[in-house]
C-alpha atoms as a PDB file:
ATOM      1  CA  UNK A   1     272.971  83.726  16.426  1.00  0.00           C
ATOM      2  CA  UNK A   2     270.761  82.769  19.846  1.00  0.00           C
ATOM      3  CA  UNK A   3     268.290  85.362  18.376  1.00  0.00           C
ATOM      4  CA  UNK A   4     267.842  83.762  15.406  1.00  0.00           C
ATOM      5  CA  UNK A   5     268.084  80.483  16.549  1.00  0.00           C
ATOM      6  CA  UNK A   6     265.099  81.434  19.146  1.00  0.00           C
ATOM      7  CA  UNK A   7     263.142  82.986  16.264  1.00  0.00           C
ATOM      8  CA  UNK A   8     263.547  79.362  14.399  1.00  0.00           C
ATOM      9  CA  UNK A   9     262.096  77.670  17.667  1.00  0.00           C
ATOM     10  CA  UNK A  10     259.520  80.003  17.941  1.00  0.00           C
ATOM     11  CA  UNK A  11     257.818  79.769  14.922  1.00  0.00           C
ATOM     12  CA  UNK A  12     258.558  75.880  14.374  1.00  0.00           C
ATOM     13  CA  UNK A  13     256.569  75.318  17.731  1.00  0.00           C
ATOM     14  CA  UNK A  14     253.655  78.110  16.621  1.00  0.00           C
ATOM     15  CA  UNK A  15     253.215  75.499  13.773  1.00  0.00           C
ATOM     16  CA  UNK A  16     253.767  72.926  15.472  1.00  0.00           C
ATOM     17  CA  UNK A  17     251.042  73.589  17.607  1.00  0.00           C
ATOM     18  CA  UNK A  18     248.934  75.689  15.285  1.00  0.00           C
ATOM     19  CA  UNK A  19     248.592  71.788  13.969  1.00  0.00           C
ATOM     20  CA  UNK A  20     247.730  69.687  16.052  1.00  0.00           C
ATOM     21  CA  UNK A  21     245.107  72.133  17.853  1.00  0.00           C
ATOM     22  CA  UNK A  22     243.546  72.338  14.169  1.00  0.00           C
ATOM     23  CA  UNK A  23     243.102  68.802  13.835  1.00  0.00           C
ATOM     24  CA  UNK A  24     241.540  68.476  17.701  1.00  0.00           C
ATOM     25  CA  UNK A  25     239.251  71.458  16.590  1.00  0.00           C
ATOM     26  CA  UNK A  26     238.194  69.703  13.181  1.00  0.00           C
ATOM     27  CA  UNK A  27     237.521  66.969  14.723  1.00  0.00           C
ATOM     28  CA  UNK A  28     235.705  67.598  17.236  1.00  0.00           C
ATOM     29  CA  UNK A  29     233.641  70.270  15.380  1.00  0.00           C
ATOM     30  CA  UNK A  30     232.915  67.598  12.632  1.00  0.00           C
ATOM     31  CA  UNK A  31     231.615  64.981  15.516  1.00  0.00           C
ATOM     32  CA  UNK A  32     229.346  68.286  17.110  1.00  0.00           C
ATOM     33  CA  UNK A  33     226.447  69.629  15.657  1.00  0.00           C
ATOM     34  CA  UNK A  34     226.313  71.533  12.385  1.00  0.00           C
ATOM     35  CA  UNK A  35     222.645  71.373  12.370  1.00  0.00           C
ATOM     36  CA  UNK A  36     221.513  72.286  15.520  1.00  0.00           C
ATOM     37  CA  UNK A  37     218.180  72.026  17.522  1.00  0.00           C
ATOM     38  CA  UNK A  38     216.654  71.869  20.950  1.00  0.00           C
ATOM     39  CA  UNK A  39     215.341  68.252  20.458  1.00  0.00           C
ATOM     40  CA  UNK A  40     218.324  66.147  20.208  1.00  0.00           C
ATOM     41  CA  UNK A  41     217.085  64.054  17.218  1.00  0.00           C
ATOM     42  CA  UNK A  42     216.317  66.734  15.303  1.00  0.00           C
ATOM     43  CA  UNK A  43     220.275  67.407  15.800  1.00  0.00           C
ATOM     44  CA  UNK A  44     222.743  66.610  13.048  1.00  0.00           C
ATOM     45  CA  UNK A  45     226.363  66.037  12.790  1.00  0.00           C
ATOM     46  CA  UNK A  46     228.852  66.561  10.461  1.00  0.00           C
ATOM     47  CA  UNK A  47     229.423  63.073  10.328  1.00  0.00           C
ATOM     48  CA  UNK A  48     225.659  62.376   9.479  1.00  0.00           C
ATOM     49  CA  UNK A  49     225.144  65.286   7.167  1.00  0.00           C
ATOM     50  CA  UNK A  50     225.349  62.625   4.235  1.00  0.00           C
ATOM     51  CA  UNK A  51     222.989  60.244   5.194  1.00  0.00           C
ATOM     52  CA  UNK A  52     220.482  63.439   6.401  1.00  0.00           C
ATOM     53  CA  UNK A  53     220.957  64.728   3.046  1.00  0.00           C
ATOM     54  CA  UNK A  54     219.528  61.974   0.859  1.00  0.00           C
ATOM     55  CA  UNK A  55     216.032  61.910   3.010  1.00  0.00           C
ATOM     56  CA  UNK A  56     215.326  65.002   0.834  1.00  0.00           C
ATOM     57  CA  UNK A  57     212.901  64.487  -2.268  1.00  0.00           C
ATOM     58  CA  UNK A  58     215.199  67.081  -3.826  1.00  0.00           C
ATOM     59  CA  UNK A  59     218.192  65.654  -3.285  1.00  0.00           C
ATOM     60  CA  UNK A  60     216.606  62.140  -4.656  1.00  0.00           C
ATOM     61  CA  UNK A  61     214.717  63.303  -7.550  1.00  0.00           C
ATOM     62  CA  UNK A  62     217.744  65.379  -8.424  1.00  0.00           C
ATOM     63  CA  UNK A  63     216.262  69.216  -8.585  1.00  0.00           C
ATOM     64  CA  UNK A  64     219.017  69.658  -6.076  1.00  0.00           C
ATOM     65  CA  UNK A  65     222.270  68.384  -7.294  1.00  0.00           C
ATOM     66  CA  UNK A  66     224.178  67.487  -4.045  1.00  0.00           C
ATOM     67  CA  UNK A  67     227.826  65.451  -3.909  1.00  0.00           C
ATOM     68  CA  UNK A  68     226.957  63.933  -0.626  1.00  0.00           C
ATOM     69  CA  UNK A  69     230.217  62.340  -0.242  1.00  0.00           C
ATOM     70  CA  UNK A  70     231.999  65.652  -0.220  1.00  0.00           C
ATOM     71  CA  UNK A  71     230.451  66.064   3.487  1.00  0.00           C
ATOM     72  CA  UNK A  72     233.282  63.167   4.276  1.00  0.00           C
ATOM     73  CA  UNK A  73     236.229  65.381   3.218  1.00  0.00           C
ATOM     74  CA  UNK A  74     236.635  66.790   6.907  1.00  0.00           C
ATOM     75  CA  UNK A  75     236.935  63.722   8.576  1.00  0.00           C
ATOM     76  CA  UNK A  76     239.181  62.045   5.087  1.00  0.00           C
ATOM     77  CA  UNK A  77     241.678  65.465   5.530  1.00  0.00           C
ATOM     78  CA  UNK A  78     241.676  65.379   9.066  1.00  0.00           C
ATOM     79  CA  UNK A  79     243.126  61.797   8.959  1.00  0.00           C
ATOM     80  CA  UNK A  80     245.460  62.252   6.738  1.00  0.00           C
ATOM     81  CA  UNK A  81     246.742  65.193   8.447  1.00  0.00           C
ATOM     82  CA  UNK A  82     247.012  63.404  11.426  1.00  0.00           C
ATOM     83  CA  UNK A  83     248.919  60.844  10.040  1.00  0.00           C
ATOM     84  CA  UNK A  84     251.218  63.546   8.077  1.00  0.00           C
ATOM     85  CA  UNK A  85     251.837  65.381  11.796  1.00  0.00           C
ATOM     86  CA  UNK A  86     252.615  61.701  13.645  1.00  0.00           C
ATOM     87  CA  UNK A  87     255.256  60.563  10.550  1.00  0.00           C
ATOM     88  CA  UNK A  88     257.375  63.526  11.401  1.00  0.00           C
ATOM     89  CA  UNK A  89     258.011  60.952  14.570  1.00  0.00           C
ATOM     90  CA  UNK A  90     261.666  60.008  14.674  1.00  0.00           C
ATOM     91  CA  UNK A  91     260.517  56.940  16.130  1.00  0.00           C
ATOM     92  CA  UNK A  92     260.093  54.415  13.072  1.00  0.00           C
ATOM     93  CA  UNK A  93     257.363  52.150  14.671  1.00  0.00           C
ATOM     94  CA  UNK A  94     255.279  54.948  16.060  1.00  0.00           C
ATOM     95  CA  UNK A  95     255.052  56.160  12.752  1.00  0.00           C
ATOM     96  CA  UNK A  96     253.783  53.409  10.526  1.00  0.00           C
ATOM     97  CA  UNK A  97     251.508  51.923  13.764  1.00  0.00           C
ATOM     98  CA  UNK A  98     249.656  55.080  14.278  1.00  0.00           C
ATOM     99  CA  UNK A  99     248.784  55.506  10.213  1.00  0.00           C
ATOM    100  CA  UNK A 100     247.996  52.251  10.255  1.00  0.00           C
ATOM    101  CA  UNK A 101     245.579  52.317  12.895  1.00  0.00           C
ATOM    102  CA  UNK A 102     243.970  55.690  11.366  1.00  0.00           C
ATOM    103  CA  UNK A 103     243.433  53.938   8.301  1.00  0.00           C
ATOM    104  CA  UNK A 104     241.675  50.865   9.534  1.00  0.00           C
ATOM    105  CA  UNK A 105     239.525  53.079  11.800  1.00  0.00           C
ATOM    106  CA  UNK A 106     238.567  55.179   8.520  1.00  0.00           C
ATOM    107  CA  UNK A 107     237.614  52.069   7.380  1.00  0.00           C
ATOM    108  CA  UNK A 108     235.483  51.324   9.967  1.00  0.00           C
ATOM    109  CA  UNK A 109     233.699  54.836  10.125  1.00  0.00           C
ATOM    110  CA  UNK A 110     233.505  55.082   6.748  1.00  0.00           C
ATOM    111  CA  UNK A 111     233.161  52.359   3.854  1.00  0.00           C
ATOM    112  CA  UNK A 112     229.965  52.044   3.804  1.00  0.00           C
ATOM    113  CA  UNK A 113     227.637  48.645   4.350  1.00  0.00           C
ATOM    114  CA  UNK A 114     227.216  47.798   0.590  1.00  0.00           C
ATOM    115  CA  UNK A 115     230.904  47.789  -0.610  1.00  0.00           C
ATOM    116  CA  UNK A 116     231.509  45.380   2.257  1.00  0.00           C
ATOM    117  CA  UNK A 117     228.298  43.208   1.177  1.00  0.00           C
ATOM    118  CA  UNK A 118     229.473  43.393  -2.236  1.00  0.00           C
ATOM    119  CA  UNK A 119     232.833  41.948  -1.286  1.00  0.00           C
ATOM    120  CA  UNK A 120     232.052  39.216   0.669  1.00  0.00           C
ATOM    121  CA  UNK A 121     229.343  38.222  -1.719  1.00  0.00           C
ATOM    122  CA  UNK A 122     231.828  38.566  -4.871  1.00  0.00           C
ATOM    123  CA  UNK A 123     233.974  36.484  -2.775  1.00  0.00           C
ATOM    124  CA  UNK A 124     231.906  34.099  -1.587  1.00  0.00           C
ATOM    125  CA  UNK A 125     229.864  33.157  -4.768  1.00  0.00           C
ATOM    126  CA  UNK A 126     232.684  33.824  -7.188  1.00  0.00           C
ATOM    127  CA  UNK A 127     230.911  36.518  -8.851  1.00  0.00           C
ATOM    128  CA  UNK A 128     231.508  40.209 -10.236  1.00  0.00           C
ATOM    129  CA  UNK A 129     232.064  42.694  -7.396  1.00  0.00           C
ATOM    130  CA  UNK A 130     228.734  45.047  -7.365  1.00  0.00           C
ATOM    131  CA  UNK A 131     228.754  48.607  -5.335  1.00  0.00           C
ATOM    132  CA  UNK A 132     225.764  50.696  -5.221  1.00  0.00           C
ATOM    133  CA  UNK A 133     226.447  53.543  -7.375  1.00  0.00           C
ATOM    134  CA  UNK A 134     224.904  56.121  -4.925  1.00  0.00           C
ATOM    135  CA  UNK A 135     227.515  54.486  -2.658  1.00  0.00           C
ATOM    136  CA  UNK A 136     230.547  54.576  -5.215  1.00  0.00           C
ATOM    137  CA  UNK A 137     231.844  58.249  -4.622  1.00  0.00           C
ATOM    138  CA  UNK A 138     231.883  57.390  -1.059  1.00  0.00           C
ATOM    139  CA  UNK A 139     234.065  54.106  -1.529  1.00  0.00           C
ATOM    140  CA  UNK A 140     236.452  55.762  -3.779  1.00  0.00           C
ATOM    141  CA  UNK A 141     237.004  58.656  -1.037  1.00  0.00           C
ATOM    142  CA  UNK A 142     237.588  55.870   1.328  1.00  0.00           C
ATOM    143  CA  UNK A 143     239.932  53.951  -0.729  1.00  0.00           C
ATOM    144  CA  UNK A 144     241.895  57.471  -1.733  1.00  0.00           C
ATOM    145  CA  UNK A 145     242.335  58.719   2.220  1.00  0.00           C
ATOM    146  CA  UNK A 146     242.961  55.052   3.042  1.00  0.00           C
ATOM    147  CA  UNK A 147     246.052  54.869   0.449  1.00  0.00           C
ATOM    148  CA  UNK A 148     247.066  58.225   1.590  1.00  0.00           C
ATOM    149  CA  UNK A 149     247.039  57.791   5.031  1.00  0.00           C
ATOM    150  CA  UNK A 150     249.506  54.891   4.634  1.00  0.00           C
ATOM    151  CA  UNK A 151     252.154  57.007   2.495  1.00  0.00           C
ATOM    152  CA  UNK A 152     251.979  59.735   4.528  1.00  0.00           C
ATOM    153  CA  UNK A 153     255.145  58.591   6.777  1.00  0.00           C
ATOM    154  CA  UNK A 154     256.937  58.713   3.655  1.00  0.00           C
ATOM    155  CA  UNK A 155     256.966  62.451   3.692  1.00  0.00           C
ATOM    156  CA  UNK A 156     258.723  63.228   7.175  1.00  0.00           C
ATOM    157  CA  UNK A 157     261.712  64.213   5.332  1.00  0.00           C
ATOM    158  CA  UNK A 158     260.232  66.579   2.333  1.00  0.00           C
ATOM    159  CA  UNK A 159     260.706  70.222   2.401  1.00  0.00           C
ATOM    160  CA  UNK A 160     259.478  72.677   4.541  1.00  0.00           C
ATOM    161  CA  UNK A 161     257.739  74.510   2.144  1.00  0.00           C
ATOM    162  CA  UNK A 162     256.039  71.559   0.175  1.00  0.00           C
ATOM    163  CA  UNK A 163     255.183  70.483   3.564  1.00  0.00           C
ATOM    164  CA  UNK A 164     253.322  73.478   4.287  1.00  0.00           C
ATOM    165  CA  UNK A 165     251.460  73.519   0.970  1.00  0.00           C
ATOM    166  CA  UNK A 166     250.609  69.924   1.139  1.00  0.00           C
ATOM    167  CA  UNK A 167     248.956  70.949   4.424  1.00  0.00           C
ATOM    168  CA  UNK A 168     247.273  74.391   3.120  1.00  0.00           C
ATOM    169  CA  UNK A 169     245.924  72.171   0.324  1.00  0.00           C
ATOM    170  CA  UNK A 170     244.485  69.173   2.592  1.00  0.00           C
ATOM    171  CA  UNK A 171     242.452  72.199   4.941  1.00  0.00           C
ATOM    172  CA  UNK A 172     240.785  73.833   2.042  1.00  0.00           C
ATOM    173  CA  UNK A 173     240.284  70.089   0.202  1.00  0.00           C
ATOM    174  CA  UNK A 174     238.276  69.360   4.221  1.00  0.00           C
ATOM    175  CA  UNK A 175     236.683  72.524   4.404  1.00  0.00           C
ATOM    176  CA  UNK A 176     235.583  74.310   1.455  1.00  0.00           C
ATOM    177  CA  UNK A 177     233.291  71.389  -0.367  1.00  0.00           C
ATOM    178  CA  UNK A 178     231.419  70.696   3.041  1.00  0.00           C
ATOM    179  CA  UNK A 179     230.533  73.624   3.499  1.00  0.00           C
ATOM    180  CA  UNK A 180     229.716  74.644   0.326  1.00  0.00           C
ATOM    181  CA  UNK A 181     227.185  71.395   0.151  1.00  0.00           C
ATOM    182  CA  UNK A 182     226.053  72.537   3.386  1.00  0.00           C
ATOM    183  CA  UNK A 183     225.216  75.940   2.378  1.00  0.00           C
ATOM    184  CA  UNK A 184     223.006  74.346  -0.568  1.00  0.00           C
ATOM    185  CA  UNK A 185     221.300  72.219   1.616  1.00  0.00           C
ATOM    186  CA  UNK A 186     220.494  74.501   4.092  1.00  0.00           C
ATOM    187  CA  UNK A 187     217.847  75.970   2.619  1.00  0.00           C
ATOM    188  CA  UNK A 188     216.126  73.055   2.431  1.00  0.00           C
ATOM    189  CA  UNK A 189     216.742  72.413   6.390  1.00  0.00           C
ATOM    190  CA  UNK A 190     215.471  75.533   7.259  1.00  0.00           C
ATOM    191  CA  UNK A 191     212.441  74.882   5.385  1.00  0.00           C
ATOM    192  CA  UNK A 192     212.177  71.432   6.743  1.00  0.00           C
ATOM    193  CA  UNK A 193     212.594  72.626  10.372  1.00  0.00           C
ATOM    194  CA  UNK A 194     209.887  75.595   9.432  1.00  0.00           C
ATOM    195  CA  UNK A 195     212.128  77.932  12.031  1.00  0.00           C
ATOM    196  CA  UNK A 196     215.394  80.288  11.982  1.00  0.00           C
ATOM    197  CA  UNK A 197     217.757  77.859  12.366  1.00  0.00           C
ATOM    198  CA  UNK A 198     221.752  79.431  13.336  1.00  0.00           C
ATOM    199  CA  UNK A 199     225.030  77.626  12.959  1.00  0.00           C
ATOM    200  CA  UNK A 200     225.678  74.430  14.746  1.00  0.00           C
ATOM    201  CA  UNK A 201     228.413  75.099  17.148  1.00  0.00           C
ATOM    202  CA  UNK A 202     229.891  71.883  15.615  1.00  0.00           C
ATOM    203  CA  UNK A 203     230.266  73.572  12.105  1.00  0.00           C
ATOM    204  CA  UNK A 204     231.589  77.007  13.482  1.00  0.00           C
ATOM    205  CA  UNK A 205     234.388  74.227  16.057  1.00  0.00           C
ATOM    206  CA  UNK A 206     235.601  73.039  12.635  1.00  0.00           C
ATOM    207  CA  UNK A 207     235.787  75.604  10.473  1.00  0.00           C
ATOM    208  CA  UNK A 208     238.076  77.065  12.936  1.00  0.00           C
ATOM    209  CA  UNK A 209     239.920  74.291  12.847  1.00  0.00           C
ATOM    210  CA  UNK A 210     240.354  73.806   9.175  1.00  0.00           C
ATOM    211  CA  UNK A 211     241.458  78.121   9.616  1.00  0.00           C
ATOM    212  CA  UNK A 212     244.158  77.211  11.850  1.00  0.00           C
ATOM    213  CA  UNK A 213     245.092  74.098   9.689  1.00  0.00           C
ATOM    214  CA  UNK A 214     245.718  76.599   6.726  1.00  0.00           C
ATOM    215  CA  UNK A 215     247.473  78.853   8.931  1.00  0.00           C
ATOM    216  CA  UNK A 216     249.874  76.584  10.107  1.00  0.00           C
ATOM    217  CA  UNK A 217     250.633  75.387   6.121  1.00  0.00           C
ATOM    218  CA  UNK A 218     250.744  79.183   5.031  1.00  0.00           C
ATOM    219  CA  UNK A 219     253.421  79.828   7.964  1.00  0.00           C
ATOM    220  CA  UNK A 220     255.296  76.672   6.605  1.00  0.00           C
ATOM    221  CA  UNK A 221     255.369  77.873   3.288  1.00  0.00           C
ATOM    222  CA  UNK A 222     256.028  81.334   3.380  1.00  0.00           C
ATOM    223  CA  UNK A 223     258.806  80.383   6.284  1.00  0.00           C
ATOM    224  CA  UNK A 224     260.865  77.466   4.567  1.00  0.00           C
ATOM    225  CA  UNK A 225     263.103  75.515   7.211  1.00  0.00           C
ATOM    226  CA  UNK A 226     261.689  77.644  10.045  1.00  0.00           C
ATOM    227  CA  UNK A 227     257.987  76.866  10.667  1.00  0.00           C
ATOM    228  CA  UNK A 228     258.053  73.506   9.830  1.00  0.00           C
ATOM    229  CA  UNK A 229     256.745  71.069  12.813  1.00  0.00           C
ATOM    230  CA  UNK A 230     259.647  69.547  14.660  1.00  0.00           C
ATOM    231  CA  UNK A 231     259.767  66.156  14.572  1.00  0.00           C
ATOM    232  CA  UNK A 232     258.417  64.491  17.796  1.00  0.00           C
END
């Protein structure tokens, strides 16, 4: 019985932690260089591979047929994830305070200039709402994590495996578009750049991060009621 019950500990904590060092990683990774160089404005983020990406005749002219917003999903996943890990809280307040403060700060980071324009001018003149359609993908992405990231203290008490799928889902929903945009564009980098250009350190950070994010669902689903997080 103290074996087992030790065993249950164990691997609740491995993905526990397995978590939580994911979502530093992803972070972290997504705010560091994916395109890397030795001037520093010639170095691009995760978080600005979007914007980078639409300076490219390509990309504008439509020979290269990019979904810019998908280089979002990392930092979209990673929020709701964090929000998913902090609603396991058994403390109420904490829960709904910290998804509440993730959401407004994807928000901040994320909606972009012309939605907001569009607002307060629909508001303010009494007209139709307009968005930029080059700007609409983004918006909805926004509006989907935002919505998510407020529901996600609903689903401290689900099961241990759905738990762990819903979190094996949300990893390869961050990763696996990025990167595949990335590895579309970077052809066209490399030509930019005219040099051998390697990973950004910032790419490889995240990717690990998203890795251990899947890990840590996989363990929860293949281990109902014994790799679930504890709650906090």
């Amino acid at each position: 019985m103290k074996r087992q019950a030790s065993c249950v500990f164990r691997d609740s904590q491995v993905s526990h932690w397995l978590v939580w060092l994911g979502l530093v990683l992803g972070i972290v990774g997504y705010f560091g260089p994916w395109v890397g160089h030795r001037t520093a404005a010639l170095t691009v983020t995760g978080f600005e591979m979007a914007e980078f990406a639409k300076f490219f005749p390509q990309v504008q002219g439509g020979t290269l047929q990019l979904t810019r917003a998908l280089f979002y999903l990392p930092l979209v996943t990673t929020a709701i994830l964090l929000a998913l890990a902090v609603g396991r809280s058994n403390v109420r307040g904490a829960r709904w305070v910290v998804s509440l403060i993730v959401a407004v700060l994807l928000v901040v980071a994320l909606l972009p200039y012309s939605a907001v324009d569009g607002l307060l001018q629909a508001l303010t003149a009494g007209g139709p709402f307009v968005l930029d359609p080059q700007y609409a993908r983004q918006t909805l992405l926004v509006a989907v994590g935002v919505v998510l990231v407020l529901l996600a203290p609903l689903a401290r008490r689900i099961a241990a495996r759905a738990w762990g799928i819903v979190v094996g889902l949300l990893a390869l929903a961050g990763a696996v578009p990025a990167l595949f945009q990335f590895a579309r564009l970077r052809p066209l980098v490399v030509a930019l750049y005219d040099r051998p250009l390697g990973l950004g350190w910032g790419l490889v950070v995240c990717v690990v991060g998203f890795v251990l994010l899947l890990a840590a669902g996989i363990l929860a689903a293949v281990r109902p009621g014994r790799a679930a997080p504890p709650a906090i």
